[in-house]
N, C-alpha and C. Protein backbone atom coordinates (compact mmCIF):
# COMPACT_ATOMS: atom_id res chain seq x y z
N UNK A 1 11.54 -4.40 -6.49
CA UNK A 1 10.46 -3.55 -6.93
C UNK A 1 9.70 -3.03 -5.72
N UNK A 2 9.26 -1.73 -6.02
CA UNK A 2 8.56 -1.12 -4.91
C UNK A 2 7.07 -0.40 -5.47
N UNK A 3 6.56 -0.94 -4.32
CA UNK A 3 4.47 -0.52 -5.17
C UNK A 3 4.51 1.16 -4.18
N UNK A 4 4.30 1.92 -4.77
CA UNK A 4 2.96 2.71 -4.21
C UNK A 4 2.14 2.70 -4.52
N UNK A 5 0.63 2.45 -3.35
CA UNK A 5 -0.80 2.45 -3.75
C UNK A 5 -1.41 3.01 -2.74
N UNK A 6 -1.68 4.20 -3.12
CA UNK A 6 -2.65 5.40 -2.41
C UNK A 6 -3.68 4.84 -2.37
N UNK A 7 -4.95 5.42 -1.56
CA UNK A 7 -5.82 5.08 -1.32
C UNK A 7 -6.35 5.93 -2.30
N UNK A 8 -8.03 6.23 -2.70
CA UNK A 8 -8.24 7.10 -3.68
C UNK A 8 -9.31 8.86 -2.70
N UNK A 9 -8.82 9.45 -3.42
CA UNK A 9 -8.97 10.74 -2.39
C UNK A 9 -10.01 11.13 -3.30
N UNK A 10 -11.41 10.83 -3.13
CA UNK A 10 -12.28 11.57 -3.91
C UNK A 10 -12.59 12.90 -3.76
N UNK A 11 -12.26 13.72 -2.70
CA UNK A 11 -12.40 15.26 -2.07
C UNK A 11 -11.34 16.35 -3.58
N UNK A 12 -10.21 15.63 -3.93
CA UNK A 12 -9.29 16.54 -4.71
C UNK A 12 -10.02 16.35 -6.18
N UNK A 13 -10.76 17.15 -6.60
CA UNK A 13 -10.97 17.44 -8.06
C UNK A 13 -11.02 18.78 -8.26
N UNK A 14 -10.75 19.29 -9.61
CA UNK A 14 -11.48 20.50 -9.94
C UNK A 14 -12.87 20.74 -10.53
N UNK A 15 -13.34 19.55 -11.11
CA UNK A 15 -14.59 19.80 -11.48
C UNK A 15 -15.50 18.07 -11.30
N UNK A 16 -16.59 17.82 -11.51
CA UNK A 16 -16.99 16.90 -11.22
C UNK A 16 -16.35 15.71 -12.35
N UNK A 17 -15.72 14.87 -12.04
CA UNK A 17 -15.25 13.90 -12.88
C UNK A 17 -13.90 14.28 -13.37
N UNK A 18 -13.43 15.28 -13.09
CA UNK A 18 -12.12 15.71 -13.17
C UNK A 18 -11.02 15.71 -11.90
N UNK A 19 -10.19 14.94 -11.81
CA UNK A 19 -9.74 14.68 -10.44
C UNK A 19 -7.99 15.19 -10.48
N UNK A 20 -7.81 15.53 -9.73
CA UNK A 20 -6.15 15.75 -9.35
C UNK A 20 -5.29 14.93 -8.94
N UNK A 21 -4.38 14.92 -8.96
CA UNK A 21 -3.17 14.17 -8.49
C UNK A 21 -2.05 14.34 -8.85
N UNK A 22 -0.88 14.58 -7.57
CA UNK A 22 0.20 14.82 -7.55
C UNK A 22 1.08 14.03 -6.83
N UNK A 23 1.95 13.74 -7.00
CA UNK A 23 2.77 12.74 -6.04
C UNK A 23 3.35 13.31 -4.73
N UNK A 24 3.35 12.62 -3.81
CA UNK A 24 3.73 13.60 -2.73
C UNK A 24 5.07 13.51 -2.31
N UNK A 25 5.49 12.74 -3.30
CA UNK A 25 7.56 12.75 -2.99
C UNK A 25 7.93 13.20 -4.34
N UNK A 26 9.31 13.93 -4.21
CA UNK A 26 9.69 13.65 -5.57
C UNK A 26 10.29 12.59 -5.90
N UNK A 27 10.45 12.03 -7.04
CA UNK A 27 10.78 11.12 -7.77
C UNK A 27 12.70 11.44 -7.40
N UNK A 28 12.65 12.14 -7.97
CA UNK A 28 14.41 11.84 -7.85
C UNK A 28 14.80 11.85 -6.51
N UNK A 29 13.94 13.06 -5.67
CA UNK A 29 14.65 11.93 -4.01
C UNK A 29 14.26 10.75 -3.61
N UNK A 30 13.19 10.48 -4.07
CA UNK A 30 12.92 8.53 -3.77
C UNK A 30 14.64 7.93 -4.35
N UNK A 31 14.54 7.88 -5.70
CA UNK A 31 15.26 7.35 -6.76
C UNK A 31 16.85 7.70 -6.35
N UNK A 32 16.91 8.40 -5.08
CA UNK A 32 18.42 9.41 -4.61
C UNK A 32 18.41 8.04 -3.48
N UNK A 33 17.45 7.58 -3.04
CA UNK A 33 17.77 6.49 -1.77
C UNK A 33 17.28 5.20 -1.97
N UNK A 34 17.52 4.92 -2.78
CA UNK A 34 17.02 3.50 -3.36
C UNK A 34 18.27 2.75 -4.58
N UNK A 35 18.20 1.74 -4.35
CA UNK A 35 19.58 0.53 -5.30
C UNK A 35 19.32 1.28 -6.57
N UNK A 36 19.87 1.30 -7.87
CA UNK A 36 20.14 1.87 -9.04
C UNK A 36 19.34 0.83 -10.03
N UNK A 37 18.61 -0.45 -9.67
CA UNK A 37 17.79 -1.43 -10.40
C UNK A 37 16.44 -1.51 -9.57
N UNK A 38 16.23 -0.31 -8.89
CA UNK A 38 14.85 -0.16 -8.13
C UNK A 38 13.80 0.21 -8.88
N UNK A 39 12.69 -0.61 -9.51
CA UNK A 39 11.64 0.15 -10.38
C UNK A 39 10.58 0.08 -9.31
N UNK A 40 9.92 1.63 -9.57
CA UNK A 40 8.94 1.68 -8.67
C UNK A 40 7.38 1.25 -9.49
N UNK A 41 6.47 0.88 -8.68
CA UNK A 41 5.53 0.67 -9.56
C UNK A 41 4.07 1.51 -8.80
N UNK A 42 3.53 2.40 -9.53
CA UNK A 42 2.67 2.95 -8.69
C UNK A 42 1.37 2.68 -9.16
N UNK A 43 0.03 2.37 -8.12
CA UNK A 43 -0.96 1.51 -8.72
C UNK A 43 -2.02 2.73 -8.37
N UNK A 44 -2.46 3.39 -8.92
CA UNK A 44 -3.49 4.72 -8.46
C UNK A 44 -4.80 3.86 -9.01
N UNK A 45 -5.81 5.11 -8.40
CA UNK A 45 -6.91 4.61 -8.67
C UNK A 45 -7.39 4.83 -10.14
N UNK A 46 -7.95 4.73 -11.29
CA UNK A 46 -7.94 4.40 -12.58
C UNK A 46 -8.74 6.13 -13.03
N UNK A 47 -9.33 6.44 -11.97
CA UNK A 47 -9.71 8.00 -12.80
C UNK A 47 -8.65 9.16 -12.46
N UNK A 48 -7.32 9.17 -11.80
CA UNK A 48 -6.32 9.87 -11.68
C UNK A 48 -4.80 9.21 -12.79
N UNK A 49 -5.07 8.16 -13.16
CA UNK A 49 -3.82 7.56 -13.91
C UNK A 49 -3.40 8.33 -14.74
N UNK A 50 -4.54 8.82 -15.44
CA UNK A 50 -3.38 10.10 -16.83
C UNK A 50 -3.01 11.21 -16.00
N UNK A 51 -3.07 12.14 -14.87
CA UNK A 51 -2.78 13.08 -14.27
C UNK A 51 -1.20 12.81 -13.74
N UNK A 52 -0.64 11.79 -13.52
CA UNK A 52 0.74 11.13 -12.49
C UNK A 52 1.40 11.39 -13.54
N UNK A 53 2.50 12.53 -13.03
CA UNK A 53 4.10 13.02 -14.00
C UNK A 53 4.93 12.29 -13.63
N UNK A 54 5.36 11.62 -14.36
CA UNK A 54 6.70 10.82 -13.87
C UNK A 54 7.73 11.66 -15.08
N UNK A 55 7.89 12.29 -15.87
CA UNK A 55 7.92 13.01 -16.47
C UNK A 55 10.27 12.97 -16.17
N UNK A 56 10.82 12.29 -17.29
CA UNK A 56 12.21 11.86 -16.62
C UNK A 56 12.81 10.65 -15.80
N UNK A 57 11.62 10.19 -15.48
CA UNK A 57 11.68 8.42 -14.67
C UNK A 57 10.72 7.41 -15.35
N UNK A 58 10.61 7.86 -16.69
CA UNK A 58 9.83 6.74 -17.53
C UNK A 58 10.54 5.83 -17.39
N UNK A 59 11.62 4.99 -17.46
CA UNK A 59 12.22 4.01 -17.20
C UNK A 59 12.37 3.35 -15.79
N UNK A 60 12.16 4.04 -15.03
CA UNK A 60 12.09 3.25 -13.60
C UNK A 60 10.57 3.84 -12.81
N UNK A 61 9.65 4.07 -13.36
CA UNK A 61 8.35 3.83 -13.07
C UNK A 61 7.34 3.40 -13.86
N UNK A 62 6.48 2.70 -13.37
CA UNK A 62 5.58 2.13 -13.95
C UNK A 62 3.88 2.00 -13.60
N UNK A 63 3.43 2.95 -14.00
CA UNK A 63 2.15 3.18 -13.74
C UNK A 63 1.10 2.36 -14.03
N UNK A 64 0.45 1.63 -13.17
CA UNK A 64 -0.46 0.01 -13.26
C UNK A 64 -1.97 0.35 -12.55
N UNK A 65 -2.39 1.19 -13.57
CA UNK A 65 -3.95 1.51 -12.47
C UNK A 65 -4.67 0.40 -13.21
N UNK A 66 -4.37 -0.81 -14.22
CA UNK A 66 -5.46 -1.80 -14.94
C UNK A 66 -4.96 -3.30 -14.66
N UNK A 67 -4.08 -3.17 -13.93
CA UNK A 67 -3.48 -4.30 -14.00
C UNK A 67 -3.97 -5.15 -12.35
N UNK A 68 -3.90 -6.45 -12.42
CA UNK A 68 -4.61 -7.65 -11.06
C UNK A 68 -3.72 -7.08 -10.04
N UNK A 69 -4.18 -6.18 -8.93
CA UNK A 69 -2.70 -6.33 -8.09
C UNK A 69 -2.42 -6.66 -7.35
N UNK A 70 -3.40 -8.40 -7.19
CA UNK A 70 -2.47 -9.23 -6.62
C UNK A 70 -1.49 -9.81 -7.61
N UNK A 71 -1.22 -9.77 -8.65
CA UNK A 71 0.14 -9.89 -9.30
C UNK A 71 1.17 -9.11 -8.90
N UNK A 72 0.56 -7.80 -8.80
CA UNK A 72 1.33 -6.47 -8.27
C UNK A 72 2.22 -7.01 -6.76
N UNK A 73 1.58 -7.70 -6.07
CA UNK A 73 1.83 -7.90 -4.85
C UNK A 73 2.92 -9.17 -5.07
N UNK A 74 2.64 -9.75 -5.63
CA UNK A 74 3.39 -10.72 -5.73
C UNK A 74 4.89 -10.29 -6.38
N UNK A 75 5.04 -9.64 -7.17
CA UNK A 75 6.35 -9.01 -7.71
C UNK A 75 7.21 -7.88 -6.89
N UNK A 76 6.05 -7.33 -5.62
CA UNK A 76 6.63 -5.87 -4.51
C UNK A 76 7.56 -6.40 -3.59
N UNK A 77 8.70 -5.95 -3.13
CA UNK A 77 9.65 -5.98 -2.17
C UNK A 77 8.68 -5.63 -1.00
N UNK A 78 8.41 -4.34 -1.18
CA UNK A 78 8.15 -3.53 -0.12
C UNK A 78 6.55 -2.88 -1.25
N UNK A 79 5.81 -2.53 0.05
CA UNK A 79 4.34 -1.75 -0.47
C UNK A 79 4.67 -0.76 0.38
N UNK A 80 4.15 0.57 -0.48
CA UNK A 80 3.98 1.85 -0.01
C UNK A 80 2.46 2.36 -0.09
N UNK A 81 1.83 2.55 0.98
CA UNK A 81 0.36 3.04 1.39
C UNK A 81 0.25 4.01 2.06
N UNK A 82 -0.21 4.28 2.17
CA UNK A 82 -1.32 5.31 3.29
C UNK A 82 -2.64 5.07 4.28
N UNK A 83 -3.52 4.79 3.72
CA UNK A 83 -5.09 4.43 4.16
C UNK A 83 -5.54 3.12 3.80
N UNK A 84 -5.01 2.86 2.46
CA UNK A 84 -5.75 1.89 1.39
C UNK A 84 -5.32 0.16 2.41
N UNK A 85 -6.82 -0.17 1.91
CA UNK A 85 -6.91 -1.57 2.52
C UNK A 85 -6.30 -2.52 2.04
N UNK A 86 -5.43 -2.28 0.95
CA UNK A 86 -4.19 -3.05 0.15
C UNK A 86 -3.49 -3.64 1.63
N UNK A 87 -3.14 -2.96 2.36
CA UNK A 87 -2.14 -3.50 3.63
C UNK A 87 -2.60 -4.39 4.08
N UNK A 88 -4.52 -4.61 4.04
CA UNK A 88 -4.56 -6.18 4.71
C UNK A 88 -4.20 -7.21 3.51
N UNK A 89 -4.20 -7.14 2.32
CA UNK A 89 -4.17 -8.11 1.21
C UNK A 89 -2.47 -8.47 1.21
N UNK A 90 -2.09 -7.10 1.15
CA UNK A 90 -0.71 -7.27 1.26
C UNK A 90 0.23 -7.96 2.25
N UNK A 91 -0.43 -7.79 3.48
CA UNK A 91 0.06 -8.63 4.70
C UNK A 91 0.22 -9.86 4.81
N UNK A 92 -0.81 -10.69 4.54
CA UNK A 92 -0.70 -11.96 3.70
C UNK A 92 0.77 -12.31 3.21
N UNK A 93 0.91 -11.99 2.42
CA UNK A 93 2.90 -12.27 1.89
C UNK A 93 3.78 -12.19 3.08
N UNK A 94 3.28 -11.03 4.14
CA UNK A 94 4.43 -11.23 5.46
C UNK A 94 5.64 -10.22 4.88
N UNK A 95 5.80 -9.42 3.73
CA UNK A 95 6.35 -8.67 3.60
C UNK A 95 6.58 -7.04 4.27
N UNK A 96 7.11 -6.61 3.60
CA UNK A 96 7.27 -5.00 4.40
C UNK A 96 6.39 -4.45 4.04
N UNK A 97 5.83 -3.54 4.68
CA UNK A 97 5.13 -1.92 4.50
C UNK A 97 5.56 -0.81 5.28
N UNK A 98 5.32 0.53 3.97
CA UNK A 98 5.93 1.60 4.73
C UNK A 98 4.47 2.58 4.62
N UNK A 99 3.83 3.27 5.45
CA UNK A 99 2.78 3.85 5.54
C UNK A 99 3.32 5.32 5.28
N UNK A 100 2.64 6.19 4.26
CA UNK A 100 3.05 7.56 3.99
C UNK A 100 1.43 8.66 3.98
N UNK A 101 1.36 9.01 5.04
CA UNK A 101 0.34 9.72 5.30
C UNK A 101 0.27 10.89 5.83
N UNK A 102 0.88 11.60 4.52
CA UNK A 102 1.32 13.11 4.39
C UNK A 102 0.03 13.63 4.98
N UNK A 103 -1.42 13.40 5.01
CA UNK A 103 -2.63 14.01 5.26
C UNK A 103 -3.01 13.61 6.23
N UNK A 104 -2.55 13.19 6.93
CA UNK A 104 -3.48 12.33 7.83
C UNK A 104 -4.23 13.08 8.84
N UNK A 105 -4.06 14.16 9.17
CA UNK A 105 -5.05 14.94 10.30
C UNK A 105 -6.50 14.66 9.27
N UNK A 106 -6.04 15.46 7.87
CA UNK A 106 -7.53 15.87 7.05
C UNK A 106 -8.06 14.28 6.75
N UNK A 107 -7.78 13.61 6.51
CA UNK A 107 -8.03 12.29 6.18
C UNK A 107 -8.77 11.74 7.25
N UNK A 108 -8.52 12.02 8.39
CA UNK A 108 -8.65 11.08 10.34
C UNK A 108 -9.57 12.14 10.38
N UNK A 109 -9.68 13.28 10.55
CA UNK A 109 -11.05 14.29 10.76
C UNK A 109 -11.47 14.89 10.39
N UNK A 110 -11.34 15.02 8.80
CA UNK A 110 -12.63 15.63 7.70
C UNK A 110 -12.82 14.71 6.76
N UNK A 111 -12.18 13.60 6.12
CA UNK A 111 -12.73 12.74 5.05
C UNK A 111 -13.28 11.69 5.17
N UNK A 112 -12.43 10.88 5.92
CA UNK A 112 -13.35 9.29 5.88
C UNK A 112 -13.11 8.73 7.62
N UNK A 113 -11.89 8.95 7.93
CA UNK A 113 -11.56 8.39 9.32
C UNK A 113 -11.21 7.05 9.39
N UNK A 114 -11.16 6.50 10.47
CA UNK A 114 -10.74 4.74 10.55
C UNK A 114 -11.89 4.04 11.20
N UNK A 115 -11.78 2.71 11.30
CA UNK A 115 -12.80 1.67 11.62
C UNK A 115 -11.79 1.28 12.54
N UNK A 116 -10.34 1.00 12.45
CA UNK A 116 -9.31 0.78 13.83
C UNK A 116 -8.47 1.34 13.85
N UNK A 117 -7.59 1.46 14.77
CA UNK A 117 -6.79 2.27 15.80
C UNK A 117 -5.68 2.49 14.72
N UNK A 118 -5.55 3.17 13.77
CA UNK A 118 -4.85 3.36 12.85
C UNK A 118 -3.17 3.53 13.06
N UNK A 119 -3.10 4.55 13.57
CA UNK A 119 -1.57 4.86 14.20
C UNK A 119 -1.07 3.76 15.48
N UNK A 120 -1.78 3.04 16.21
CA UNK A 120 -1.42 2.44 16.83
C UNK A 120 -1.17 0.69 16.20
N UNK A 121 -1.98 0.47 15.14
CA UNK A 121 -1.83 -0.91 14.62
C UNK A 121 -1.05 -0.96 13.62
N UNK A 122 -0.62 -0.42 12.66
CA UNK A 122 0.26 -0.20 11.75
C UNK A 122 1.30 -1.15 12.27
N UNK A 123 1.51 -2.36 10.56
CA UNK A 123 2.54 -3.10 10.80
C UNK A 123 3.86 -2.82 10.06
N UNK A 124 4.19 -1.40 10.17
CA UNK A 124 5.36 -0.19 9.72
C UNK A 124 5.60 0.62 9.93
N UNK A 125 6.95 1.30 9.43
CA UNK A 125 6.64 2.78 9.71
C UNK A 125 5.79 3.72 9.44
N UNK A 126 5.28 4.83 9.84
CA UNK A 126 4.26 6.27 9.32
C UNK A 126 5.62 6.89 9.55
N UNK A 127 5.07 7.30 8.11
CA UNK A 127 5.91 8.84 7.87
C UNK A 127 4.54 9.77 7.63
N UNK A 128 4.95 11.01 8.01
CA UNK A 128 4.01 11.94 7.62
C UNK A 128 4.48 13.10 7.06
N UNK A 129 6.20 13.22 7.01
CA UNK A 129 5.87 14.45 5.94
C UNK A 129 7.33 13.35 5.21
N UNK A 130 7.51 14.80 4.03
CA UNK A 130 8.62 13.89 3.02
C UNK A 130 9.84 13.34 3.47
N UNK A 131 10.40 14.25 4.44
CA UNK A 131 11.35 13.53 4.77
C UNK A 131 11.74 12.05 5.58
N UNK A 132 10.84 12.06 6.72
CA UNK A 132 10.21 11.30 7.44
C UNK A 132 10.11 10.24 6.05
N UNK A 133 9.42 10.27 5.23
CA UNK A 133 9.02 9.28 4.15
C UNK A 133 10.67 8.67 3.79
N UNK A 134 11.26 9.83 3.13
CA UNK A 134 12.77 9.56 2.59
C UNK A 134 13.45 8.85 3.34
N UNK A 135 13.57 9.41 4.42
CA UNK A 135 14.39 8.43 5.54
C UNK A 135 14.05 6.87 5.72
N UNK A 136 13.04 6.59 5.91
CA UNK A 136 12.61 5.30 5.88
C UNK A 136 12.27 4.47 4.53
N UNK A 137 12.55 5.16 3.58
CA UNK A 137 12.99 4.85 2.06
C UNK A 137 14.37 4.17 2.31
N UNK A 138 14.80 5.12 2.95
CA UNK A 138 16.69 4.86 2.65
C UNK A 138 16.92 3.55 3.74
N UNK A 139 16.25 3.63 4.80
CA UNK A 139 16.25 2.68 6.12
C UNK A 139 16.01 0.80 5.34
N UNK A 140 14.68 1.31 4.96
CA UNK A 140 14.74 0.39 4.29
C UNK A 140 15.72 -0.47 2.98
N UNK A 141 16.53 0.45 2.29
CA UNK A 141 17.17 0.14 1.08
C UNK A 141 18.78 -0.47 1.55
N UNK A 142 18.87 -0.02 3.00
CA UNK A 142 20.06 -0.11 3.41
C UNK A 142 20.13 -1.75 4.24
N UNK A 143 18.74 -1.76 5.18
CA UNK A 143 18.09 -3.30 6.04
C UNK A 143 17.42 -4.06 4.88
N UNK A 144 16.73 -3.86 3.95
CA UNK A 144 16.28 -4.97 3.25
C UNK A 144 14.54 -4.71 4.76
N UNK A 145 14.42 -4.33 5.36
CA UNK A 145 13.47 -4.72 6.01
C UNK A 145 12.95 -3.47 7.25
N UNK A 146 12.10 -3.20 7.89
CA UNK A 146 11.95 -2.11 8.86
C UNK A 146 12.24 -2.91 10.41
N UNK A 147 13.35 -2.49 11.23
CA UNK A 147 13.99 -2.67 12.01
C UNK A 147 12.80 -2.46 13.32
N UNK A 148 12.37 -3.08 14.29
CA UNK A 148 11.28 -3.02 15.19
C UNK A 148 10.11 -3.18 15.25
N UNK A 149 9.81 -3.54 13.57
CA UNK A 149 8.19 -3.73 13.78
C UNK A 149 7.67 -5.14 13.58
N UNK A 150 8.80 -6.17 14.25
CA UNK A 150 8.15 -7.74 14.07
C UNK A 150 7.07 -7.86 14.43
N UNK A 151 7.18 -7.53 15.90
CA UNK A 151 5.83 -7.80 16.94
C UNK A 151 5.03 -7.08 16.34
N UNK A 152 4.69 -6.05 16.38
CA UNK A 152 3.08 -4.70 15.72
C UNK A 152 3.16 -5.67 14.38
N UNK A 153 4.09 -6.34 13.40
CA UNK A 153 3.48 -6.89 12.14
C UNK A 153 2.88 -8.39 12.68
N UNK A 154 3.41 -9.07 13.48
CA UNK A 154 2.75 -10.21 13.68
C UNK A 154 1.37 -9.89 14.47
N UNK A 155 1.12 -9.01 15.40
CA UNK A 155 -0.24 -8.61 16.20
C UNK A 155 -1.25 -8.52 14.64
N UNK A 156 -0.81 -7.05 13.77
CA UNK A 156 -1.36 -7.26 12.78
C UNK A 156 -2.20 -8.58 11.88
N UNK A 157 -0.84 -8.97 11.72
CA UNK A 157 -1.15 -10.53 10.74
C UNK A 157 -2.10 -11.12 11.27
N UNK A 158 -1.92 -11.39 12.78
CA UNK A 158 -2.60 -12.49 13.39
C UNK A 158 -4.35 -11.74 13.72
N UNK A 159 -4.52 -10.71 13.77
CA UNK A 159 -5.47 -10.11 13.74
C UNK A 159 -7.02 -9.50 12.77
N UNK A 160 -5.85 -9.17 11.73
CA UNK A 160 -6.80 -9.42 10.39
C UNK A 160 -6.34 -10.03 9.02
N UNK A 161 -5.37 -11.41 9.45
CA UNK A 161 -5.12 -12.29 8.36
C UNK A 161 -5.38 -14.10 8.74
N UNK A 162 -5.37 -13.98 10.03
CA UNK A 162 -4.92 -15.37 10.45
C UNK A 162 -5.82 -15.96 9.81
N UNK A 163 -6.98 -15.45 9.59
CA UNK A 163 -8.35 -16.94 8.90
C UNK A 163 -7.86 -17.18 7.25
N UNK A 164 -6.62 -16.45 7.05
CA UNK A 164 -6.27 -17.10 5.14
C UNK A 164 -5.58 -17.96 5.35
N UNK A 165 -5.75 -19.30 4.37
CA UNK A 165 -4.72 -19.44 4.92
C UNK A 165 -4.92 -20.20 3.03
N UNK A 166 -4.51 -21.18 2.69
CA UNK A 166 -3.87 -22.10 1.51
C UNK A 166 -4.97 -22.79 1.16
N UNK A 167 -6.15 -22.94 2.00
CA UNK A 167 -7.15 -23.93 2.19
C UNK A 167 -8.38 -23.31 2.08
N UNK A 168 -8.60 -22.32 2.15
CA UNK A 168 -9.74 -21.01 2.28
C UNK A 168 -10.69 -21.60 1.03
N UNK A 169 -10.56 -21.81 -0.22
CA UNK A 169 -11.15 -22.18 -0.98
C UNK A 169 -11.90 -23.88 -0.34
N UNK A 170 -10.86 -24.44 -0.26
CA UNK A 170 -11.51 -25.57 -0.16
C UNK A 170 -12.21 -25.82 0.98
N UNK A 171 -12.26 -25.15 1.81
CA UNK A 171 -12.86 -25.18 2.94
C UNK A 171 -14.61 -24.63 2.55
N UNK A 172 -14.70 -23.40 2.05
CA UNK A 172 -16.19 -22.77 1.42
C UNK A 172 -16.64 -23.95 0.48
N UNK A 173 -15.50 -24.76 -0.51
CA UNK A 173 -16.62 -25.78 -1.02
C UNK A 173 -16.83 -26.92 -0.24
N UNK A 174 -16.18 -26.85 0.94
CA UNK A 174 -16.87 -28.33 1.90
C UNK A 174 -17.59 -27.84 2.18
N UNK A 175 -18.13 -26.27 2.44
CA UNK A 175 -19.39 -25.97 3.64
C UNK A 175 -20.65 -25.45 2.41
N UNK A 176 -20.17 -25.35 1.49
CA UNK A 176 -21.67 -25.36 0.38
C UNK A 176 -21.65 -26.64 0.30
N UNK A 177 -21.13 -28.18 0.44
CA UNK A 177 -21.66 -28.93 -0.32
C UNK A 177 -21.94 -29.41 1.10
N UNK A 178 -21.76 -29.31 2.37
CA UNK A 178 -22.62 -29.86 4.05
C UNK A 178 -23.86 -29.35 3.48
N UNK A 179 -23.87 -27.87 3.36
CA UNK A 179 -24.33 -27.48 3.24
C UNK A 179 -26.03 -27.46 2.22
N UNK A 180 -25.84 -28.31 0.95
CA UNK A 180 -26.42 -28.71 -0.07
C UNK A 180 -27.33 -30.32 0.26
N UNK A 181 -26.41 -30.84 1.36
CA UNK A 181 -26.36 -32.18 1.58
C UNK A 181 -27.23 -32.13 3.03
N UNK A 182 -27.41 -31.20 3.29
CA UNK A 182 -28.34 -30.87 4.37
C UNK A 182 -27.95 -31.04 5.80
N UNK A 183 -26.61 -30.89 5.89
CA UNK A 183 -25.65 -31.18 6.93
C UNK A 183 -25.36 -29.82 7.77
């Protein structure tokens, strides 16, 4: 299974509360480079969900804008993003990501921009236009995995994941109850 989860582009509407969205691959060339039991699952943000045509790939897509997605994460081979801060949640698993940031000039210097070095920390490929995307669709379907980016995914991991770890919970209730105990 494969997630796409866009970030949410509040700039594309036509009217206030009316929002757009279009996919920026087609479906049948994804579905042209990918195994024949590949369901994609795409997780949009919840005021664009009725706008997404899958329109002919009802059976191998699945549109999840209500659903926990860290369940989502837990069932993804591979996550497909752009901007969205899913990649640090997602990183966690140690799985693949493929970054698709068809916009990225307008995104990096008229919408929101980055807090870090975006193109340089990425623990995957960027594609930025479709093909670029396709290709590393197919790269991936063929490796099971993206070929060169151990190191940039472990810098990643270790950078904005290393403090999760299995224990994270129990650790906050030892330090509320030092904490309570006047320690």
């Amino acid at each position: 299974m494969i997630t796409y989860a866009p970030t949410w582009r509040d700039d594309d509407y036509t009217s206030k509360g009316a929002y757009n969205f279009e996919l920026p691959f087609s479906l049948s060339k994804f579905f042209s480079k990918v195994s024949d039991d590949t369901i994609l699952v795409i997780r949009p943000h919840y005021l664009i969900k009725d706008y997404i045509n899958i329109k002919g790939f009802e059976s191998r897509v699945k549109i999840l804008a209500d659903d926990d997605i860290s369940k989502i994460y837990l069932i993804s081979d591979l996550l497909i993003t752009d901007y969205s801060s899913v990649m640090f949640d997602y990183a966690n698993l140690k799985r693949p990501m493929l970054f698709y940031a068809y916009d990225l000039e307008h995104y990096r210097d008229s919408l929101r921009g980055f807090y870090f070095d975006y193109q340089d920390e990425l623990p995957g490929p960027l594609a930025e236009s479709e093909a670029e995307f396709l290709k590393a669709i197919s790269d991936f379907n063929l490796n099971g995995n993206f070929k060169g980016f151990a190191g940039k995914f472990n810098n990643f991991y270790n950078k904005y994941c290393d403090w999760e770890s299995d224990k994270s919970s129990k650790q906050v209730v030892n330090l509320m109850e030092d904490i309570s105990n006047g320690k």
